[in-house]
C-alpha atoms as a PDB file:
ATOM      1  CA  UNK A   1      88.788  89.698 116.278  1.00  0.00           C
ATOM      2  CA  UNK A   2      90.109  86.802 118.587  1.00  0.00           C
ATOM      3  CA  UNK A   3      89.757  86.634 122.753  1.00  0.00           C
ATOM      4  CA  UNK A   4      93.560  88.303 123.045  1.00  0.00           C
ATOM      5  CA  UNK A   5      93.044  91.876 121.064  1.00  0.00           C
ATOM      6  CA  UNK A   6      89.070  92.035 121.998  1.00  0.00           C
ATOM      7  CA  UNK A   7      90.424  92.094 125.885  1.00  0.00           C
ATOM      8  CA  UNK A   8      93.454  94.426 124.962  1.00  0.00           C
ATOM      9  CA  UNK A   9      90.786  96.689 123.714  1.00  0.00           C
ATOM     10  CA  UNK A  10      87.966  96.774 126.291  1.00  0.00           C
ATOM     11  CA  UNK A  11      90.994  97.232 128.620  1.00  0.00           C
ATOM     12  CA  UNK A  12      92.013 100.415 126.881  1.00  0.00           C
ATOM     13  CA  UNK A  13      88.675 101.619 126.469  1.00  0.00           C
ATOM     14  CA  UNK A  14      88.052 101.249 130.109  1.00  0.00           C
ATOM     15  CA  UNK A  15      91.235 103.029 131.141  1.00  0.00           C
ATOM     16  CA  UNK A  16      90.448 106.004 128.856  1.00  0.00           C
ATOM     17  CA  UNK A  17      87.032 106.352 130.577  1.00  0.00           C
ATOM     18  CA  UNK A  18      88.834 106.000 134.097  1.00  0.00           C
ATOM     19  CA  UNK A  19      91.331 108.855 133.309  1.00  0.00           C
ATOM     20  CA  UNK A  20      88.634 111.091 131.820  1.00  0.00           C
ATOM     21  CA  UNK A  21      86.333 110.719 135.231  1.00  0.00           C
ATOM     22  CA  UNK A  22      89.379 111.325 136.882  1.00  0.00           C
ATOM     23  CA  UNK A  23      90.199 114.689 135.482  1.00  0.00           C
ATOM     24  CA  UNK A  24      86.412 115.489 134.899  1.00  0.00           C
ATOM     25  CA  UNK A  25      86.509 117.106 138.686  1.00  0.00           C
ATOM     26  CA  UNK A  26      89.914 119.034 137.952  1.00  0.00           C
ATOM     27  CA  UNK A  27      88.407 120.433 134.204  1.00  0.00           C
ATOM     28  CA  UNK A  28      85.298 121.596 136.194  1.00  0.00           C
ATOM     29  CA  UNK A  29      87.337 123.369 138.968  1.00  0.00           C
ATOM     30  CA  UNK A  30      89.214 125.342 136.075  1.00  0.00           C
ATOM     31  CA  UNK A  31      86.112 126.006 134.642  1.00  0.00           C
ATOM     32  CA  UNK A  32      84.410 127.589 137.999  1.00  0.00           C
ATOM     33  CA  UNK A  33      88.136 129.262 138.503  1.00  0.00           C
ATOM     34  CA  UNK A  34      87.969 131.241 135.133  1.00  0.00           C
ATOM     35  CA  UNK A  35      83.666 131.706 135.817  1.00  0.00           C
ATOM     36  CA  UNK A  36      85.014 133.588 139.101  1.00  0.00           C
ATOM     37  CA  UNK A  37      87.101 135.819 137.832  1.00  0.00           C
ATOM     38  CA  UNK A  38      85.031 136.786 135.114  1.00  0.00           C
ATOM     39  CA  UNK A  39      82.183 137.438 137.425  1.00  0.00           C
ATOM     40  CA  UNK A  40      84.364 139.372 140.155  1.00  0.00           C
ATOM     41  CA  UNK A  41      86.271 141.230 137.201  1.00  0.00           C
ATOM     42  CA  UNK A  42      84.321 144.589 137.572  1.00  0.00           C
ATOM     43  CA  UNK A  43      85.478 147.723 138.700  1.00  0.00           C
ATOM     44  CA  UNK A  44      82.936 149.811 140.537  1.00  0.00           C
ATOM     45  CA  UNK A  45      83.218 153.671 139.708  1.00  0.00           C
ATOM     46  CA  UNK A  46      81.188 156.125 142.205  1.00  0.00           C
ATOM     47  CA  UNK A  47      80.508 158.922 139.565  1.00  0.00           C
ATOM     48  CA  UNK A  48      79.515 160.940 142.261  1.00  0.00           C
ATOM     49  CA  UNK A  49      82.733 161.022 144.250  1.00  0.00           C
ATOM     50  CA  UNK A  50      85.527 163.531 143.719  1.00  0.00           C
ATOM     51  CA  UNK A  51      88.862 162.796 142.605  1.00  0.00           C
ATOM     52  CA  UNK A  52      89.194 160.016 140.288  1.00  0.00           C
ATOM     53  CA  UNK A  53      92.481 159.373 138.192  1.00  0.00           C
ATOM     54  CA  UNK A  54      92.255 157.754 134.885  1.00  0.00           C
ATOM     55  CA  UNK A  55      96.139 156.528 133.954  1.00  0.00           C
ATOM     56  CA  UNK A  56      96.160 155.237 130.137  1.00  0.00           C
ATOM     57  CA  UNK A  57      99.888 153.273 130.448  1.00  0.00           C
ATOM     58  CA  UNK A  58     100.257 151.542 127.312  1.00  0.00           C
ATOM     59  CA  UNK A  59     102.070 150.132 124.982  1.00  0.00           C
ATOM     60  CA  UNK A  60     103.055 152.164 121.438  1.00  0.00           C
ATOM     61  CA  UNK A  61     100.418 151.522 118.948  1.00  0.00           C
ATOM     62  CA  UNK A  62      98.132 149.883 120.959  1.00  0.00           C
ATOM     63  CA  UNK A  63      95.225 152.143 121.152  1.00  0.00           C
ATOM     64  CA  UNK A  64      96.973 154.957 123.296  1.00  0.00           C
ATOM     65  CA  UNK A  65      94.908 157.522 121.669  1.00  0.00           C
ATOM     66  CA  UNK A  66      91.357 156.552 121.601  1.00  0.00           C
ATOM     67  CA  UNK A  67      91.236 155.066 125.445  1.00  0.00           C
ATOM     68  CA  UNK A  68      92.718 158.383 126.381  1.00  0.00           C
ATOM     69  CA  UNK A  69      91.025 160.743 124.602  1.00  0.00           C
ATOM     70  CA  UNK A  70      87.520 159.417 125.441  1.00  0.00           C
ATOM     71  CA  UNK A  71      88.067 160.187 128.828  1.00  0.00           C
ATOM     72  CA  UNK A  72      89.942 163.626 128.494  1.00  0.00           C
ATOM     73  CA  UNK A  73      87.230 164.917 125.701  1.00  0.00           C
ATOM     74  CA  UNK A  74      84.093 162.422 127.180  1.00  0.00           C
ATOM     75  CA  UNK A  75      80.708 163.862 128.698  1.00  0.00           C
ATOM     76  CA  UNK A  76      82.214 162.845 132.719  1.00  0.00           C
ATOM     77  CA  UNK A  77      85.531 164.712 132.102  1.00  0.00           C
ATOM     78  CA  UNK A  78      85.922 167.628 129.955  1.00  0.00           C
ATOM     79  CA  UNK A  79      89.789 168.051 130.957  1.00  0.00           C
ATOM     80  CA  UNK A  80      90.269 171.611 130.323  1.00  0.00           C
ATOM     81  CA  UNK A  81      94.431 171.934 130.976  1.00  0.00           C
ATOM     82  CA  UNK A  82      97.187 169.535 129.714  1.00  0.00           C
ATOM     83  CA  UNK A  83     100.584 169.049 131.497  1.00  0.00           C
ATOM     84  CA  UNK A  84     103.278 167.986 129.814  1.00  0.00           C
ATOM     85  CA  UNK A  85     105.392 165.630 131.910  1.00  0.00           C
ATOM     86  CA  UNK A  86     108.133 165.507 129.272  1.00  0.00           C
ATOM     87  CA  UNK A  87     107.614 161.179 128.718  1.00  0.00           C
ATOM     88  CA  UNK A  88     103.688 161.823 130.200  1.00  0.00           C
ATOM     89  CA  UNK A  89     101.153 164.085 130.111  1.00  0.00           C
ATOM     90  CA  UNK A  90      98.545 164.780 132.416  1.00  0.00           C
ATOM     91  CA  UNK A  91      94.802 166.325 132.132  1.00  0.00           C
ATOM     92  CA  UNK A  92      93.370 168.707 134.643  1.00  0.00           C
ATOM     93  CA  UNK A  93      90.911 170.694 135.491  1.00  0.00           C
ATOM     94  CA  UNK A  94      88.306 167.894 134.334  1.00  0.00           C
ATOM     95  CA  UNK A  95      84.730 167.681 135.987  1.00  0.00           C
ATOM     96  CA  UNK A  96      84.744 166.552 139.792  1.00  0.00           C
ATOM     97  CA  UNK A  97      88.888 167.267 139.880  1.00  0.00           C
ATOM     98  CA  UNK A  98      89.346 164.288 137.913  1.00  0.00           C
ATOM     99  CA  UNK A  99      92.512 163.796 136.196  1.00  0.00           C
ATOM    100  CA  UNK A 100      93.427 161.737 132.641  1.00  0.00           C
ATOM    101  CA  UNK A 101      97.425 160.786 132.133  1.00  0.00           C
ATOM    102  CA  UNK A 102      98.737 159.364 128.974  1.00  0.00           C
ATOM    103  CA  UNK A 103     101.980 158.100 128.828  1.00  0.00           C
ATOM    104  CA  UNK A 104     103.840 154.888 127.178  1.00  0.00           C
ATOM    105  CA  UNK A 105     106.472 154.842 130.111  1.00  0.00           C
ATOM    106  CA  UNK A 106     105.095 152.917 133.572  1.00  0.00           C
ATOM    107  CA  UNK A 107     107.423 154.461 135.989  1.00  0.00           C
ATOM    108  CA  UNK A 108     106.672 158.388 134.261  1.00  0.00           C
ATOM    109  CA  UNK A 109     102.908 156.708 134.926  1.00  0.00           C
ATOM    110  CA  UNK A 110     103.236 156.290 138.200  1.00  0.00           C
ATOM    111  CA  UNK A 111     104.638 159.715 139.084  1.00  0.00           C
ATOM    112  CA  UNK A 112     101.850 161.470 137.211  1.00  0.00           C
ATOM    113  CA  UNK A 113      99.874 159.632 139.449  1.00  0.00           C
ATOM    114  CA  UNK A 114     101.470 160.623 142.760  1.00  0.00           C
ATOM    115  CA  UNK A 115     101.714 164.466 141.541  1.00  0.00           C
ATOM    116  CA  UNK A 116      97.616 164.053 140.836  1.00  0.00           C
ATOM    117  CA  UNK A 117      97.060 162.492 144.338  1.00  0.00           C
ATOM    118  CA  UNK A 118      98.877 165.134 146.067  1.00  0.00           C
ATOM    119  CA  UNK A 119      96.576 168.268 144.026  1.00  0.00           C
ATOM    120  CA  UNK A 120      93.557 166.681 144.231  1.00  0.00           C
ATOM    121  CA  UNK A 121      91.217 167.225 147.337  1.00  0.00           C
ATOM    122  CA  UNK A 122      91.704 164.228 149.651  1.00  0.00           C
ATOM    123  CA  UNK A 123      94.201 162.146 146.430  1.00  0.00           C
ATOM    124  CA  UNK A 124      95.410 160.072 148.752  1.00  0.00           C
ATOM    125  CA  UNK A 125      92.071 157.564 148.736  1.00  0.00           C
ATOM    126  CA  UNK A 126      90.674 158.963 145.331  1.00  0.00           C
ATOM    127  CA  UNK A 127      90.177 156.144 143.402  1.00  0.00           C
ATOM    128  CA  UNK A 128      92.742 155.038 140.520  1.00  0.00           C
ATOM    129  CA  UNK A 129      92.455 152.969 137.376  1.00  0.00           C
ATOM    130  CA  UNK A 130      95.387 151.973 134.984  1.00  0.00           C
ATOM    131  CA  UNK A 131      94.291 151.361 131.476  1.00  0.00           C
ATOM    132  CA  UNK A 132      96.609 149.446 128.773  1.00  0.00           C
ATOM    133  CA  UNK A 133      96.229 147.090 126.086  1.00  0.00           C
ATOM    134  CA  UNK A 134      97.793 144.609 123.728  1.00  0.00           C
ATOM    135  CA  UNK A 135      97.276 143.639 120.175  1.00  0.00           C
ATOM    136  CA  UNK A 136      99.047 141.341 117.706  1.00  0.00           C
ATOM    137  CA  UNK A 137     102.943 141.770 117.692  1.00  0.00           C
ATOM    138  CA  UNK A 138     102.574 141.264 113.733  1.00  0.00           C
ATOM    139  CA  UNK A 139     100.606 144.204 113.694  1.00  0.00           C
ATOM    140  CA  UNK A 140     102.228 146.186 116.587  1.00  0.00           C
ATOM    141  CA  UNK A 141     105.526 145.680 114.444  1.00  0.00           C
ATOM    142  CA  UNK A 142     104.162 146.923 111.188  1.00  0.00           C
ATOM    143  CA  UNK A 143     102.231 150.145 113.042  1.00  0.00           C
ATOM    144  CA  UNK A 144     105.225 151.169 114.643  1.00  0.00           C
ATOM    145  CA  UNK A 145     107.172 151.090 111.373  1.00  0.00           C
ATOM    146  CA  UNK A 146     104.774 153.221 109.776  1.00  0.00           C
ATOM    147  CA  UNK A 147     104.571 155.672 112.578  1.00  0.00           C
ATOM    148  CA  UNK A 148     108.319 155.626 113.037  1.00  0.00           C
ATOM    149  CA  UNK A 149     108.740 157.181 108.709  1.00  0.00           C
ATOM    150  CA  UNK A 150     105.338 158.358 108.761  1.00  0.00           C
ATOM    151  CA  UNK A 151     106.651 162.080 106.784  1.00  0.00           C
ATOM    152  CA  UNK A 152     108.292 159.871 104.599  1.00  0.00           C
ATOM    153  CA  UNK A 153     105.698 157.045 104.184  1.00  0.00           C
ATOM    154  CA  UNK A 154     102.023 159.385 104.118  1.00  0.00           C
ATOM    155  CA  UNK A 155     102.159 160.404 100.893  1.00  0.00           C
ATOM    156  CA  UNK A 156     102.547 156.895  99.228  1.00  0.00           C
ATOM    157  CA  UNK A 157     105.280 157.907  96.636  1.00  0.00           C
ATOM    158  CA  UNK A 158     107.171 155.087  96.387  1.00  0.00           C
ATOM    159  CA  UNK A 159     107.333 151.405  95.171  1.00  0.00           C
ATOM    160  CA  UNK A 160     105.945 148.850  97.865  1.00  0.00           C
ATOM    161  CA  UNK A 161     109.141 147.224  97.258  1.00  0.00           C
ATOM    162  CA  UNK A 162     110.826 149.915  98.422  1.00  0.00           C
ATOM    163  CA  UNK A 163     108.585 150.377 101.501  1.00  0.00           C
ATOM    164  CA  UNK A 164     108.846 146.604 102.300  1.00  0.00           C
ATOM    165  CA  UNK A 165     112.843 146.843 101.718  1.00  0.00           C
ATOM    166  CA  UNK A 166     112.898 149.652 104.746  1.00  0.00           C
ATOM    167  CA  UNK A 167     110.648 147.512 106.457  1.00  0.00           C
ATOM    168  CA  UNK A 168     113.079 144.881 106.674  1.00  0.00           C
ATOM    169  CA  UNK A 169     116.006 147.367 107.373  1.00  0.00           C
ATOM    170  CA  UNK A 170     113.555 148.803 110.333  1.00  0.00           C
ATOM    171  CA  UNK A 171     113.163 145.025 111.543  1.00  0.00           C
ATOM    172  CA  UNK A 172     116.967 143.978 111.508  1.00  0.00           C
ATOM    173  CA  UNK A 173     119.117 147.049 112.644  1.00  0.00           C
ATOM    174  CA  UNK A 174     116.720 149.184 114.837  1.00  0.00           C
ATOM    175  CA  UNK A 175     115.920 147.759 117.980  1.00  0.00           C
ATOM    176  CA  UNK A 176     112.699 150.259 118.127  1.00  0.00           C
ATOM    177  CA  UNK A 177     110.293 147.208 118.273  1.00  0.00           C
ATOM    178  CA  UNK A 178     111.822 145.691 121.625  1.00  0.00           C
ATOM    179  CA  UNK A 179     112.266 148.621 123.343  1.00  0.00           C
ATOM    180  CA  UNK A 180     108.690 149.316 123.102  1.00  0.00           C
ATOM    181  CA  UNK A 181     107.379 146.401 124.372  1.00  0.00           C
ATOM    182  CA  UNK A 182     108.710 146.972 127.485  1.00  0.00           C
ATOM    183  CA  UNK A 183     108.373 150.284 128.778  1.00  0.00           C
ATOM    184  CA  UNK A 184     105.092 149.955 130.137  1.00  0.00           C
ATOM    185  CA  UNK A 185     102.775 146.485 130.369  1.00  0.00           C
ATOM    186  CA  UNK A 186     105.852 143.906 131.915  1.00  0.00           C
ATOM    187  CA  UNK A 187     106.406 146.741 134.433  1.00  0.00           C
ATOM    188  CA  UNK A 188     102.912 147.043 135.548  1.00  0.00           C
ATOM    189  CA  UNK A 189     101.793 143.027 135.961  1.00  0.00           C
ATOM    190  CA  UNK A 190     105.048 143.055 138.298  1.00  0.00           C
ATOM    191  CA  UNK A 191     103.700 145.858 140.270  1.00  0.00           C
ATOM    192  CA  UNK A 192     100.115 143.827 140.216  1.00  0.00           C
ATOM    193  CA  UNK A 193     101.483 140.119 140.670  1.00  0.00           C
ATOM    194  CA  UNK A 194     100.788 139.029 137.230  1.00  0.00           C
ATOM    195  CA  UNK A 195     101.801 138.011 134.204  1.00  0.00           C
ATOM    196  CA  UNK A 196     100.848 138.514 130.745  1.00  0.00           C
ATOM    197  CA  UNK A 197     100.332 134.929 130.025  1.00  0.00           C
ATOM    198  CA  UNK A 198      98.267 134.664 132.748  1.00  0.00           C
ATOM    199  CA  UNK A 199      96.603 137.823 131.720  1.00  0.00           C
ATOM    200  CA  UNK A 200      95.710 136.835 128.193  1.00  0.00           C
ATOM    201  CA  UNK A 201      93.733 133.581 129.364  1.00  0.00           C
ATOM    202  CA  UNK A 202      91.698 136.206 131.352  1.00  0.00           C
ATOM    203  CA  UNK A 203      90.833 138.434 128.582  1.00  0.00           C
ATOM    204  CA  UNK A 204      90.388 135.362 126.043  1.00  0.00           C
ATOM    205  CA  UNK A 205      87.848 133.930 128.215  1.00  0.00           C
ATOM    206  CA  UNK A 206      86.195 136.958 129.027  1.00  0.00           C
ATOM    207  CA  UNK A 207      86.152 138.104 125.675  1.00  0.00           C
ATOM    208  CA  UNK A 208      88.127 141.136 125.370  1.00  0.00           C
ATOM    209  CA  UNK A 209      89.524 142.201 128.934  1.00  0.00           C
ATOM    210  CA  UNK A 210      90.821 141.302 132.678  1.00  0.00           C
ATOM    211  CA  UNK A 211      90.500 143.100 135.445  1.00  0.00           C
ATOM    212  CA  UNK A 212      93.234 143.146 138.054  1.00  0.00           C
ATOM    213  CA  UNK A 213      93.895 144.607 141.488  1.00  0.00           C
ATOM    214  CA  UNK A 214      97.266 145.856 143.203  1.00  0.00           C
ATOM    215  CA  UNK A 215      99.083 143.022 144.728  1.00  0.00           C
ATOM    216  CA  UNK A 216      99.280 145.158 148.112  1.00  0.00           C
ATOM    217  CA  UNK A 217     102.862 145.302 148.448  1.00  0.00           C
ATOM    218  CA  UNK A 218     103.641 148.942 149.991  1.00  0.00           C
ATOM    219  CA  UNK A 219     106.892 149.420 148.127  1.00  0.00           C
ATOM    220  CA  UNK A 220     105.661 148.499 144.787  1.00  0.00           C
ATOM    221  CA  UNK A 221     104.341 151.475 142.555  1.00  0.00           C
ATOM    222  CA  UNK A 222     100.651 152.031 141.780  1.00  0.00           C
ATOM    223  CA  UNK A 223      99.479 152.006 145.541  1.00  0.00           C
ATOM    224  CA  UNK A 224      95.261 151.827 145.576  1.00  0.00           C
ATOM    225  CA  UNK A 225      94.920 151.433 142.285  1.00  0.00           C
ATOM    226  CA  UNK A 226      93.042 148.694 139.514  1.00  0.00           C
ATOM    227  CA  UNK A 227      94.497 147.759 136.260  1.00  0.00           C
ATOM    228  CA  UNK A 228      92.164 147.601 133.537  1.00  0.00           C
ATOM    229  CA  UNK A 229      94.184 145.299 130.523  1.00  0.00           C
ATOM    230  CA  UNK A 230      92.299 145.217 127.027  1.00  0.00           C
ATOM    231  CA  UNK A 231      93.022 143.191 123.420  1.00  0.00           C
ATOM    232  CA  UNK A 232      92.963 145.040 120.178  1.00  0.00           C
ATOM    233  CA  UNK A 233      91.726 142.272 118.729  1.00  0.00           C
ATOM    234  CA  UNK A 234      88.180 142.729 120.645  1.00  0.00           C
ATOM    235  CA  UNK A 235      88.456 146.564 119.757  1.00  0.00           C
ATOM    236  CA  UNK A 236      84.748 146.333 118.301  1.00  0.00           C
ATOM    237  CA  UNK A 237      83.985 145.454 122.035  1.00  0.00           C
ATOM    238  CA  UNK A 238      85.809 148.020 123.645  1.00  0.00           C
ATOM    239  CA  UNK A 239      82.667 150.348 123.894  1.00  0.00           C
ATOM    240  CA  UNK A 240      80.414 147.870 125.670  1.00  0.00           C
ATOM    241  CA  UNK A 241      83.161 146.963 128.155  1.00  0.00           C
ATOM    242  CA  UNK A 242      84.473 150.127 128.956  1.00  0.00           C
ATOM    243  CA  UNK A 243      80.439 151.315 129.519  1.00  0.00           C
ATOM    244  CA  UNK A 244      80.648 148.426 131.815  1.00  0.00           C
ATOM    245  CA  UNK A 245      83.440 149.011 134.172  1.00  0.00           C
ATOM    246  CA  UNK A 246      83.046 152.933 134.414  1.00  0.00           C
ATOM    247  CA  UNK A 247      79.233 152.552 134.785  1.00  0.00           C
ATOM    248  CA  UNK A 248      77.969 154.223 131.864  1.00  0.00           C
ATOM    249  CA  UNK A 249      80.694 157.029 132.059  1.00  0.00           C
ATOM    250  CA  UNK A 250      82.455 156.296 128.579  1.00  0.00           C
ATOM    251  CA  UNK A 251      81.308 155.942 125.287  1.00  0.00           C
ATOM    252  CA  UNK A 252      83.926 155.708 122.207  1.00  0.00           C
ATOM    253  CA  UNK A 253      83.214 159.154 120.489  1.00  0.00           C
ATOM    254  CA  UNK A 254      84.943 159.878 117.123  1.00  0.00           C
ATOM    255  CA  UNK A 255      88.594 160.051 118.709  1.00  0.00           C
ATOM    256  CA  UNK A 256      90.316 157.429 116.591  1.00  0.00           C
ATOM    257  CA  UNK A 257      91.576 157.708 113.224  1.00  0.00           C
ATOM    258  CA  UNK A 258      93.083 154.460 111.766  1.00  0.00           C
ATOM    259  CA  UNK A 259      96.791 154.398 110.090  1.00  0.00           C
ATOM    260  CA  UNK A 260      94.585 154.733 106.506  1.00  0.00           C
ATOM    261  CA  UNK A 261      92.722 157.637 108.062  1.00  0.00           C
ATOM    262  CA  UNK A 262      96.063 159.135 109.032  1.00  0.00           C
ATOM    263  CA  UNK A 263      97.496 158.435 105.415  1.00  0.00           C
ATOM    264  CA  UNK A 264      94.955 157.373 102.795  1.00  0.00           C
ATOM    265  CA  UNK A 265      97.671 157.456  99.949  1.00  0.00           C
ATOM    266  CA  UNK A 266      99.459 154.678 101.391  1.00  0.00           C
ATOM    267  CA  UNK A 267      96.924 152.383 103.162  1.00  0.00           C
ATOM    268  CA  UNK A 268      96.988 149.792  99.884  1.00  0.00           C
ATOM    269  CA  UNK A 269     100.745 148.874 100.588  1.00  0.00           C
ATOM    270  CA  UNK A 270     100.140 149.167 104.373  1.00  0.00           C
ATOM    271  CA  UNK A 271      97.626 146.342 103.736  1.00  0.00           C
ATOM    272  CA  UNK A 272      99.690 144.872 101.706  1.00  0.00           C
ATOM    273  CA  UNK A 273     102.649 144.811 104.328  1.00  0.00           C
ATOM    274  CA  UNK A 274     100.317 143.754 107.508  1.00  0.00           C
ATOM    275  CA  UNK A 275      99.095 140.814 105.446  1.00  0.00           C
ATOM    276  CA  UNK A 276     102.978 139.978 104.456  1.00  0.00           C
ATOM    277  CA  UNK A 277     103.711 139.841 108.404  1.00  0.00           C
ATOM    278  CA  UNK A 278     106.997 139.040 109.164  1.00  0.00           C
ATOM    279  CA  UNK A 279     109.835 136.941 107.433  1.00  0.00           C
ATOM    280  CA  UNK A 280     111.255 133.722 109.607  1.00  0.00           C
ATOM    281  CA  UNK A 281     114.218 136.000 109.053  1.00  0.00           C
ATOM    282  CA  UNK A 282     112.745 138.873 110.712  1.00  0.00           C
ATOM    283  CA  UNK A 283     110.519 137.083 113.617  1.00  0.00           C
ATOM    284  CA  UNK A 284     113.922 134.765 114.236  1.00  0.00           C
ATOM    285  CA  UNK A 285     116.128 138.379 114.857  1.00  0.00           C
ATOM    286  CA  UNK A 286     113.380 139.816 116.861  1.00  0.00           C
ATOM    287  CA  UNK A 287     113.242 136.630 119.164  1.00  0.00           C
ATOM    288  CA  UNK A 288     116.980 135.974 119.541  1.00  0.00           C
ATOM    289  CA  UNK A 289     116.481 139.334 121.940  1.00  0.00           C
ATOM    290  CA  UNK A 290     117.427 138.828 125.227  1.00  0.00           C
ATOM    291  CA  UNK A 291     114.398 140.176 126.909  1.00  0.00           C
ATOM    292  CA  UNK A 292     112.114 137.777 128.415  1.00  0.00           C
ATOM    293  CA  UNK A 293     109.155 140.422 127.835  1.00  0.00           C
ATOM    294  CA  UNK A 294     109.226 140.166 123.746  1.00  0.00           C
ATOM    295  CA  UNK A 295     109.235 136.268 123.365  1.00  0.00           C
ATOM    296  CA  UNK A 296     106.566 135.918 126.099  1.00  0.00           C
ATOM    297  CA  UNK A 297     104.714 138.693 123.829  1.00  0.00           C
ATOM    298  CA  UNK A 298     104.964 136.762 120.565  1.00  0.00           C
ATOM    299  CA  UNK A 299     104.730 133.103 121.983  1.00  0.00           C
ATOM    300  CA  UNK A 300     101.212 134.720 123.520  1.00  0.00           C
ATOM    301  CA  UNK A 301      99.888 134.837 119.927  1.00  0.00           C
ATOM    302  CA  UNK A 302     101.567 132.019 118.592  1.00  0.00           C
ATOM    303  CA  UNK A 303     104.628 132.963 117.131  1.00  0.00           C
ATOM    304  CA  UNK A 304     107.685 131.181 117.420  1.00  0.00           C
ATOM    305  CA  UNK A 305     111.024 131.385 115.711  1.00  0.00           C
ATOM    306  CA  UNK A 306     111.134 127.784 113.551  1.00  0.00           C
ATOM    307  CA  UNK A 307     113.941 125.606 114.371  1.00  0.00           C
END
């Protein structure tokens, strides 16, 4: 190598090592960022006190059903009375006037809340926490299909071509998939301050879940209350971490039945369609909606429409 390129190079070497000392301060100060939430992301449930309101807000097909009924079937509730709030329902009568609601629609959320507060002895400072969750899109989008034709679909009679062909139909003409995404988890990281980008670093590098309290603003909804926000994709931790945050008052019981559970005669072309995902066709219509909310959703998980 002659004089020239040997100098070029120590040159660039010694830049490199420059810019990495540089940032080497700014990595660490990410690092200690993310270490602090994860070590201040606890919520702190006095099992003794009277009063406290469990609000499972979530989005369709995204483990509605077992977060809420552990709590309104578990050992430290025993909800005895269901009110149906036409878009919500709400659990009462539970040990220690504790109260469950379950309801896909934030705003129908937070009035189940405010009707709880105002029943319960001294609601106004019982403690609150919002439970809701995410999972795949891919997989949201399939499970709401199924759930959508489920009397048709159960019973498996029929050609997975013709399952995948209403599929498509379902994708392209129905809208059902966007709506969905938006009646619950955009509206509540407004309310908190957050976003679900920011959100999902949180739960990646916890493994599973972030923790995040009201932004304090008196005219937002959810006054005095913490939002609990789970992955699907860490379901198999879901036991451990909600044992964690509600201090050893929930353990998963046998409250969750999978789509094959719920219709063993189709679950090989439900497989079959999960692992097919969506077209460029399909995941290109679904994006080209106007709502912010879906293509923050998808881009989240890394899918983009190709250009």
């Amino acid at each position: 190598m002659n004089p020239q390129k040997a100098n070029k190079l120590v040159f660039f070497i010694s830049f490199g090592i420059i810019l990495f000392l540089l940032n080497a301060p700014l990595r660490v100060d990410n690092e200690m960022e993310m270490r602090n939430r994860q070590i201040s992301s606890n919520i702190v449930i006095d099992t003794e006190k009277k009063g406290l309101i469990v609000a499972v807000i979530n989005t369709p097909k995204s483990g509605t059903g077992m977060l809420a009924n552990n709590f309104i079937h578990g050992e430290f509730f025993q909800c005895q009375d269901a009110e149906n709030l036409g878009v919500s329902s709400r659990y009462k009568n539970c040990i220690n006037d504790r109260n469950v609601i379950r309801t896909h629609d934030a705003m129908a959320g937070n009035n189940a809340i405010l009707a709880a507060r105002q029943e319960i002895p001294n609601g106004a400072e019982a403690q609150c926490v919002i439970l809701t969750a995410t999972r795949d899109p891919i997989l949201y989008v399939v499970s709401n299909f199924a759930e959508s034709y489920k009397r048709d679909l159960c019973d498996g009679n029929y050609s997975y071509e013709e399952m995948e062909a209403r599929f498509h139909n379902f994708v392209m003409n129905e809208g059902a998939v966007q709506i969905g995404i938006s009646g619950s988890r955009p509206i509540l990281f407004k309310a908190f301050g957050t976003t679900f980008k920011e959100e999902m670093k949180k739960v990646r590098f916890n493994g599973g879940y972030s923790v995040i309290q009201h932004s304090g603003k008196n005219d937002e909804p959810f006054q005095n209350c913490e939002l609990l926000f789970l992955d699907m994709e860490y379901n198999q931790k879901w036991n451990d971490i909600l044992q964690t945050q509600f201090s050893g008052m929930v353990k998963l019981g046998d409250y969750y039945r999978t789509r094959k559970g719920h219709c063993p005669n189709m679950a090989e072309k439900y497989d079959r369609l999960q692992k097919r995902g969506l077209t460029e066709e399909e995941l290109a219509h679904i994006l080209s909606d106007p709502n912010e909310d879906v293509r923050e959703y998808f881009a989240a998980y890394g899918h983009e429409a190709k250009h």
